[in-house]
Protein backbone atom coordinates (compact mmCIF):
# COMPACT_ATOMS: atom_id res chain seq x y z
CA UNK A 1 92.90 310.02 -6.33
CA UNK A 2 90.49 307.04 -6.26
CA UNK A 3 91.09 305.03 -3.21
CA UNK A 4 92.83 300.93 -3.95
CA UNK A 5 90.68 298.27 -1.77
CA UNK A 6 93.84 296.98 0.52
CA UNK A 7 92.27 293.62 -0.90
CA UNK A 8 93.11 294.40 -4.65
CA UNK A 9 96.71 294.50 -4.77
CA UNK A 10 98.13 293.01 -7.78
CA UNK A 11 99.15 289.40 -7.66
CA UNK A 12 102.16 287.96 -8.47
CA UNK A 13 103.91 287.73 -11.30
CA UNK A 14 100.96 289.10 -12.79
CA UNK A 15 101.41 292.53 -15.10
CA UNK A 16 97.58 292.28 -16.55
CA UNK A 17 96.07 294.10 -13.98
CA UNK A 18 94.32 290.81 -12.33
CA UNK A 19 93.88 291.18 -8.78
CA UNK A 20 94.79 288.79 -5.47
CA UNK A 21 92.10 288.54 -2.64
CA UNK A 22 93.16 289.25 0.90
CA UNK A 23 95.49 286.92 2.34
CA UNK A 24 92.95 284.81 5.40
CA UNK A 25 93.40 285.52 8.76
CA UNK A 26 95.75 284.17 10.96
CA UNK A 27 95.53 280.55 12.11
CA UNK A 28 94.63 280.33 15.69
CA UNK A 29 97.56 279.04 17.72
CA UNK A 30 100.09 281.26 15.24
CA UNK A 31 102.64 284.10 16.17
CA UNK A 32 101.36 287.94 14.93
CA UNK A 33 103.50 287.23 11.16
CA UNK A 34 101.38 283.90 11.01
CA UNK A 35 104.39 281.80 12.19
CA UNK A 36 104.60 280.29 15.18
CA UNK A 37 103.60 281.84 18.59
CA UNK A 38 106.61 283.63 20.56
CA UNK A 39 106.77 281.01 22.46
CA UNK A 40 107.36 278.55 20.21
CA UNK A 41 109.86 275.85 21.77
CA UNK A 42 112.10 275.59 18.73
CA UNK A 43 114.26 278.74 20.03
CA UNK A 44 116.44 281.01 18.36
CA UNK A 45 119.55 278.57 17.91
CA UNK A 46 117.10 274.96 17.03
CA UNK A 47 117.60 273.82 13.66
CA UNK A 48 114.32 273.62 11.52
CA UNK A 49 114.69 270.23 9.85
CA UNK A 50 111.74 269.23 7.67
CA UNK A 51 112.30 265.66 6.28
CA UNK A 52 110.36 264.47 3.13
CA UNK A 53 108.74 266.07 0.25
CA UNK A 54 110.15 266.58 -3.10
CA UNK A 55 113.47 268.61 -2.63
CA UNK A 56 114.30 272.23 -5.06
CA UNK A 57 117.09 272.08 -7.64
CA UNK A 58 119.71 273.64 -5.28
CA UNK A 59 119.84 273.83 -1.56
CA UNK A 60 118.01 270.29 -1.87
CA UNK A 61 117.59 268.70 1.56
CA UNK A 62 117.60 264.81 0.47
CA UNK A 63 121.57 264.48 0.50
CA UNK A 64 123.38 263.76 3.55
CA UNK A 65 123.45 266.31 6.14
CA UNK A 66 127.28 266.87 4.58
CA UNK A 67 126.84 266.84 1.48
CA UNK A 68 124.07 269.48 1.79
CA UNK A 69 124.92 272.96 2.98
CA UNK A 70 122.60 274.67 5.56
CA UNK A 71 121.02 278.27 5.70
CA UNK A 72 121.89 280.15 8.46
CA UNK A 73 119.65 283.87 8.74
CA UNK A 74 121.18 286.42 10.11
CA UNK A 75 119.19 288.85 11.93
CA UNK A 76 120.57 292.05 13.61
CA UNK A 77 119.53 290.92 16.98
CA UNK A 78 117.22 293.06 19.77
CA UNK A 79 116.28 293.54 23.17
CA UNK A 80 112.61 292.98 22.44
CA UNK A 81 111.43 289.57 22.32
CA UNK A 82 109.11 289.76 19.49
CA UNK A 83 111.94 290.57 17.19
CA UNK A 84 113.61 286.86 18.13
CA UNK A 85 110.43 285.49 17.62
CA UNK A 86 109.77 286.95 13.85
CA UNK A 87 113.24 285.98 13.23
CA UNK A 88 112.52 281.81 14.37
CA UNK A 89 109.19 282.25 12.36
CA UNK A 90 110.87 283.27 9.41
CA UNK A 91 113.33 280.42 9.84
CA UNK A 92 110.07 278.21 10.23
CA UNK A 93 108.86 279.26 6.96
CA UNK A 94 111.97 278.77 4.69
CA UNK A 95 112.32 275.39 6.17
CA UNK A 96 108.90 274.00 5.44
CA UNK A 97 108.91 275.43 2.07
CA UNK A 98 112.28 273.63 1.22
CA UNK A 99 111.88 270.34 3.10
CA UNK A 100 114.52 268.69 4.54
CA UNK A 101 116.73 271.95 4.92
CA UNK A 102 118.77 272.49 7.56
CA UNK A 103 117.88 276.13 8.15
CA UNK A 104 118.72 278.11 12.00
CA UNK A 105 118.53 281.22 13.10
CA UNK A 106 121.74 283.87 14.55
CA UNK A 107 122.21 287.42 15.67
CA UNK A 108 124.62 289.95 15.53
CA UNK A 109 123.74 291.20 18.71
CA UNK A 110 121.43 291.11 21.99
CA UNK A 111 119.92 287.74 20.77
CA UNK A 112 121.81 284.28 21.45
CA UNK A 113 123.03 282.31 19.32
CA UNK A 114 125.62 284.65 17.75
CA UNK A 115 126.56 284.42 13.87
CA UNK A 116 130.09 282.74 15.21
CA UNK A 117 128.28 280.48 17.32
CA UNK A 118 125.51 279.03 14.84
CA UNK A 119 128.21 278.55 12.03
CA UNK A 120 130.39 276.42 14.85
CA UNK A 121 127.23 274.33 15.34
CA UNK A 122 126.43 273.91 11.73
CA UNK A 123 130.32 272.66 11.26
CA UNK A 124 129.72 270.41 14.52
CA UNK A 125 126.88 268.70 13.08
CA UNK A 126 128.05 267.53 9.72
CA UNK A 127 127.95 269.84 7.17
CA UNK A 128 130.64 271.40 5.11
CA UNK A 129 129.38 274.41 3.44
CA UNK A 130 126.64 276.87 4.56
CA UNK A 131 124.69 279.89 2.99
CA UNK A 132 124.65 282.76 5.52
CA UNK A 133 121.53 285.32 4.68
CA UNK A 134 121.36 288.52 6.27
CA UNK A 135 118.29 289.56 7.37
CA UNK A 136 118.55 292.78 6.06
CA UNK A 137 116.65 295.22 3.76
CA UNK A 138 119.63 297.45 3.09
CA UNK A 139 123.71 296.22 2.53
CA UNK A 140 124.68 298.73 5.18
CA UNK A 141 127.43 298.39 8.15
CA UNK A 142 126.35 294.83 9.31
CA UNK A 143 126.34 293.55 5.82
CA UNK A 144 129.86 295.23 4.73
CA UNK A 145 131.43 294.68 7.78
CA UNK A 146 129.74 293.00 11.24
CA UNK A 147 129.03 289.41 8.78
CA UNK A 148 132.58 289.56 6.84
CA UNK A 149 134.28 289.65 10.17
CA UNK A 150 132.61 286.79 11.77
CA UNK A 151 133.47 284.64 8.53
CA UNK A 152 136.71 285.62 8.28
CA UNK A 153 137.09 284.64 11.96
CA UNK A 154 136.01 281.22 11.22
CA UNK A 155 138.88 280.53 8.27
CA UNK A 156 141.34 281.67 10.63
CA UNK A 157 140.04 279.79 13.47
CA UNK A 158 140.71 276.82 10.78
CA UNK A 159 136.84 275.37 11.30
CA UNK A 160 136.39 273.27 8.39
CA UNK A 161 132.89 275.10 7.12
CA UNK A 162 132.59 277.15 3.29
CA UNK A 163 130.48 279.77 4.49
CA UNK A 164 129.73 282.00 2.10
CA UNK A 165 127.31 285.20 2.30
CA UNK A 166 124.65 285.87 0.80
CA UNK A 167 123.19 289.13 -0.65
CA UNK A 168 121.07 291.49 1.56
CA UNK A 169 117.04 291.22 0.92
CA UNK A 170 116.20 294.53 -0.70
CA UNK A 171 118.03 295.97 -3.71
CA UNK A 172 121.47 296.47 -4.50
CA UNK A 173 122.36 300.64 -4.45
CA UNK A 174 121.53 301.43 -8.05
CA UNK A 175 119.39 297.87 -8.54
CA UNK A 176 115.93 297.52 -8.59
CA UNK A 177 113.75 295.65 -6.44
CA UNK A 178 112.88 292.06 -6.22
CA UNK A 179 109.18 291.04 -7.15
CA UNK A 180 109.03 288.51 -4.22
CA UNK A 181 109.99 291.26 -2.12
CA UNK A 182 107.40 294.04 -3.59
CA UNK A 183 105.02 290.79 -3.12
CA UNK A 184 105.25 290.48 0.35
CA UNK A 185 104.63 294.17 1.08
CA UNK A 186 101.81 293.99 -1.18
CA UNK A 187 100.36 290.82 0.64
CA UNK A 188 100.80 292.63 4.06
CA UNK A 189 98.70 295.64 2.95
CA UNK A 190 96.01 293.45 1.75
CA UNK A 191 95.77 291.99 5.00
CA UNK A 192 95.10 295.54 6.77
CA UNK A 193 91.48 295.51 4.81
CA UNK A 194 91.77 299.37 4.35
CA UNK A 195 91.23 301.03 1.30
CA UNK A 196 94.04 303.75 0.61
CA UNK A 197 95.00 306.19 -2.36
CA UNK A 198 99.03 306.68 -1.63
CA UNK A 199 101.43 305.15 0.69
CA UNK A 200 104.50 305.62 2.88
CA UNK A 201 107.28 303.16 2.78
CA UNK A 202 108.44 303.18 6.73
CA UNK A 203 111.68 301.91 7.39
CA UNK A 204 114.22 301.78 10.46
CA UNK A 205 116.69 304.66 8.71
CA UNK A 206 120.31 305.00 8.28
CA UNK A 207 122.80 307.99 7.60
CA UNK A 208 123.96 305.96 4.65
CA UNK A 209 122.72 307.58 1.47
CA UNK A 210 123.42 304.96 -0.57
CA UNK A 211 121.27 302.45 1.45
CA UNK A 212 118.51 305.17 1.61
CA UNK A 213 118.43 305.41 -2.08
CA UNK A 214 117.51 301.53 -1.72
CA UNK A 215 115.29 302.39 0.59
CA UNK A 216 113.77 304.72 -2.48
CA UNK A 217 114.19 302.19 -5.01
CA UNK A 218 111.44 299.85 -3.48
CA UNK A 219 109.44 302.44 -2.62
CA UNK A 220 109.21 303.33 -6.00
CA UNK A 221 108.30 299.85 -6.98
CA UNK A 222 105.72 299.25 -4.68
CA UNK A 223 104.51 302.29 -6.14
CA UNK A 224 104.44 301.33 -9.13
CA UNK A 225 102.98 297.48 -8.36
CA UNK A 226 99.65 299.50 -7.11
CA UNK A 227 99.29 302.40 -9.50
CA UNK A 228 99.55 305.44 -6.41
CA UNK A 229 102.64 307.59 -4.92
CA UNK A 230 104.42 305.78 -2.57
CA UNK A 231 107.27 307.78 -0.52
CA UNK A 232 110.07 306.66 1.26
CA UNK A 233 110.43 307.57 5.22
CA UNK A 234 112.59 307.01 8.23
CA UNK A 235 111.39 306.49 11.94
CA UNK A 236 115.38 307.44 12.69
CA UNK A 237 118.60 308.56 11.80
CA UNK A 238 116.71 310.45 8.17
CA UNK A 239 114.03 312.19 7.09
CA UNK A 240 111.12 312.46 6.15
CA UNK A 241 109.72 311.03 9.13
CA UNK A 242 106.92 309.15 8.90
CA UNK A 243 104.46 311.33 10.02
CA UNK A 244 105.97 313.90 7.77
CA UNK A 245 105.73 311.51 4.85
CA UNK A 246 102.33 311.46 5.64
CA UNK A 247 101.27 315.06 5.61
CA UNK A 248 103.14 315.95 2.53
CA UNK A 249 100.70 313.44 0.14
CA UNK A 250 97.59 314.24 2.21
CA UNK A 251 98.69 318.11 1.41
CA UNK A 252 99.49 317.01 -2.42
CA UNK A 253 96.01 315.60 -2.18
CA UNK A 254 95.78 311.72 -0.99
CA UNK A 255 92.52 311.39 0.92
CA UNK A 256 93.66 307.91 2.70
CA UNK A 257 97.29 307.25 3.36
CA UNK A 258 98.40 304.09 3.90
CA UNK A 259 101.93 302.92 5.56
CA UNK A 260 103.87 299.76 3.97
CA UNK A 261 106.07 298.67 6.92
CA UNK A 262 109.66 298.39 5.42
CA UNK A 263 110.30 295.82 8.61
CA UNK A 264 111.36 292.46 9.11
CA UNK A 265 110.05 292.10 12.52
CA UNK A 266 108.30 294.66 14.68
CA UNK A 267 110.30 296.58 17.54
CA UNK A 268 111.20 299.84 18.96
CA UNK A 269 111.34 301.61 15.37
CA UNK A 270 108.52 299.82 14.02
CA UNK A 271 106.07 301.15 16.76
CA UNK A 272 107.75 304.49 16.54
CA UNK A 273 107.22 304.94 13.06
CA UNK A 274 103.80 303.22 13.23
CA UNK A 275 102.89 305.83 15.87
CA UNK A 276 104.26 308.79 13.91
CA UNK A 277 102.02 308.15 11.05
CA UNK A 278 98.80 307.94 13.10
CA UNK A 279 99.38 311.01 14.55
CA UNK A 280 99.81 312.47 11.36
CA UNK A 281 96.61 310.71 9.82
CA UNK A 282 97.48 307.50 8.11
CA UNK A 283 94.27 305.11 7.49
CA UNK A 284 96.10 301.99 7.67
CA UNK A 285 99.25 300.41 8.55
CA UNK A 286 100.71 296.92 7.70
CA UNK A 287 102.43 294.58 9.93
CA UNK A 288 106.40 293.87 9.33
CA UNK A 289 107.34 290.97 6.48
CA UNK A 290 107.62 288.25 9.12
CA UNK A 291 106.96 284.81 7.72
CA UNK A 292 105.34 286.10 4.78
CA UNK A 293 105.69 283.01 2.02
CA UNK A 294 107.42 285.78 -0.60
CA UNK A 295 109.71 286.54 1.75
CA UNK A 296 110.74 282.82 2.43
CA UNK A 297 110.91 282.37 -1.52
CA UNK A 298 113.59 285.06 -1.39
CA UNK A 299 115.46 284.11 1.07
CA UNK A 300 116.08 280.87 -0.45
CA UNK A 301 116.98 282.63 -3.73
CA UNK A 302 119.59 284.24 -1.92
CA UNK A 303 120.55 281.61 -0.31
CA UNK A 304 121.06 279.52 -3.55
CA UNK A 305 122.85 282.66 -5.10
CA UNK A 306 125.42 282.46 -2.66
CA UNK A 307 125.91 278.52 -2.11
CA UNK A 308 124.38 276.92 -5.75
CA UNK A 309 125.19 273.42 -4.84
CA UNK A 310 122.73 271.01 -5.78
CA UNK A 311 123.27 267.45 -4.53
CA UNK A 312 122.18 264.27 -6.18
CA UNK A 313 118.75 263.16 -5.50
């Protein structure tokens, strides 16, 4: 296997086989995703208001805060810090690249402010209707039932809010996945600066085997973006592990395994499955999606999917 420069991944939208330099370093003064540092003042539950600029065809932030909806993302919520701060940084990015967006941040758990709490707030302040985006690669338990709940809770608690939810980030089970998405890994490799001949696809894991076949569906894409096997693995909860994944292409004959980190924001399982790989020989491993720009494109897309309002300019 000849060895991809992490710097020659394709670009976007691109299917001629040109090539996108690596992405710059980080800004000084920026969090670890390129967002804002963790401690970043904002805080999990500020709205990120961007006034000005040109506004997008739906979602447009020019209206009056009620007749535009806002974008609440959901994450899952954790005990480690950096995971909040990802999660702001991420809300940071979707709001600057849709200006004038009301877009905050909620958890389902460990991080304040909860999903029910957030959607009170957005009603509080004005606006009517609201696109709530999990922050989730697969449509697992928190998707099917943790979000529903919540929303159902506010119609029966009468608070005058549409909330409506949007679809999960990664594929549908039997779907394929998005380019944006397949973009961002792509643009997180490049910025490792490692040449590599195959990659692993490390994600969190879940006993769901229809979300693990998701999990398989982008791997295969990614795959198939840089020309070189690329093999799902699970740092819980599902095998291959990681490391595993790793040994089994070095012993089908990769010389320099990379890992594509199936994260949104780093955390216990991301430095497990990180570690895993190492151990077993990996040349390279990419940070978690973060703030990437691809991934704020998408979560606006899903965003408009699930609320398509578009108010006059």
């Amino acid at each position: 296997m000849t060895p991809v420069p992490a710097s020659h991944v394709l670009a976007p939208g691109r299917s001629d086989g040109a090539r996108a330099p690596a992405a710059p370093p980080a800004q000084a003064g920026r969090g670890p995703s390129g967002g804002p540092p963790a401690e970043w003042p904002g805080g999990a539950g500020t709205a990120l208001s961007f006034a000005g600029g040109p506004g997008a065809p739906a979602l447009a932030g020019r209206a009056g805060r009620g007749e535009a909806p806002a974008v609440v993302l959901v994450a899952h919520g954790s005990r480690d810090a950096r995971a909040a701060a990802a999660t702001r940084a991420l809300a940071r990015s979707v709001a600057a690249a849709r200006p004038g967006l009301d877009v905050r941040a909620a958890y389902l758990e460990h991080t304040a402010p909860s999903l029910d709490t957030a959607l009170g707030a957005v009603s509080a302040g004005g606006h009517r209707a609201a696109a709530v985006v999990p922050l989730l690669l697969t449509a697992a338990y928190h998707h099917t039932v943790d979000i529903p709940s919540v929303l159902d809770r506010l119609r029966a608690g009468g608070v005058p809010l549409a909330a409506r939810r949007a679809p999960v980030l990664g594929p549908a089970p039997g779907g394929t996945a998005d380019p944006a998405l397949v973009a961002a890994l792509c643009l997180r490799l490049a910025e490792t600066g490692k040449p590599y001949d195959a990659l692993v696809l490390a994600a969190a894991g879940t006993r769901d085997a229809s979300a693990r076949s998701c999990v398989a569906a982008v791997a295969t894409a990614l795959g198939e973006r840089l020309g070189m096997p690329c093999v799902p693995a699970y740092a819980s909860a599902a095998a291959p592990g990681p490391g595993a994944a790793v040994a089994g292409l070095r012993a089908r004959g990769a010389r320099r395994v990379a890992v594509a980190s199936y994260f949104l924001a780093p955390g216990l399982l991301h430095d497990r499955a990180l570690a895993s790989a190492r151990a077993a020989g990996a040349v390279a491993a990419s940070a978690p999606l973060g703030d990437a720009p691809e991934l704020a494109a998408l979560v606006l897309a899903r965003a408009d999917a699930a609320v398509p309002l578009a108010p006059a300019g």
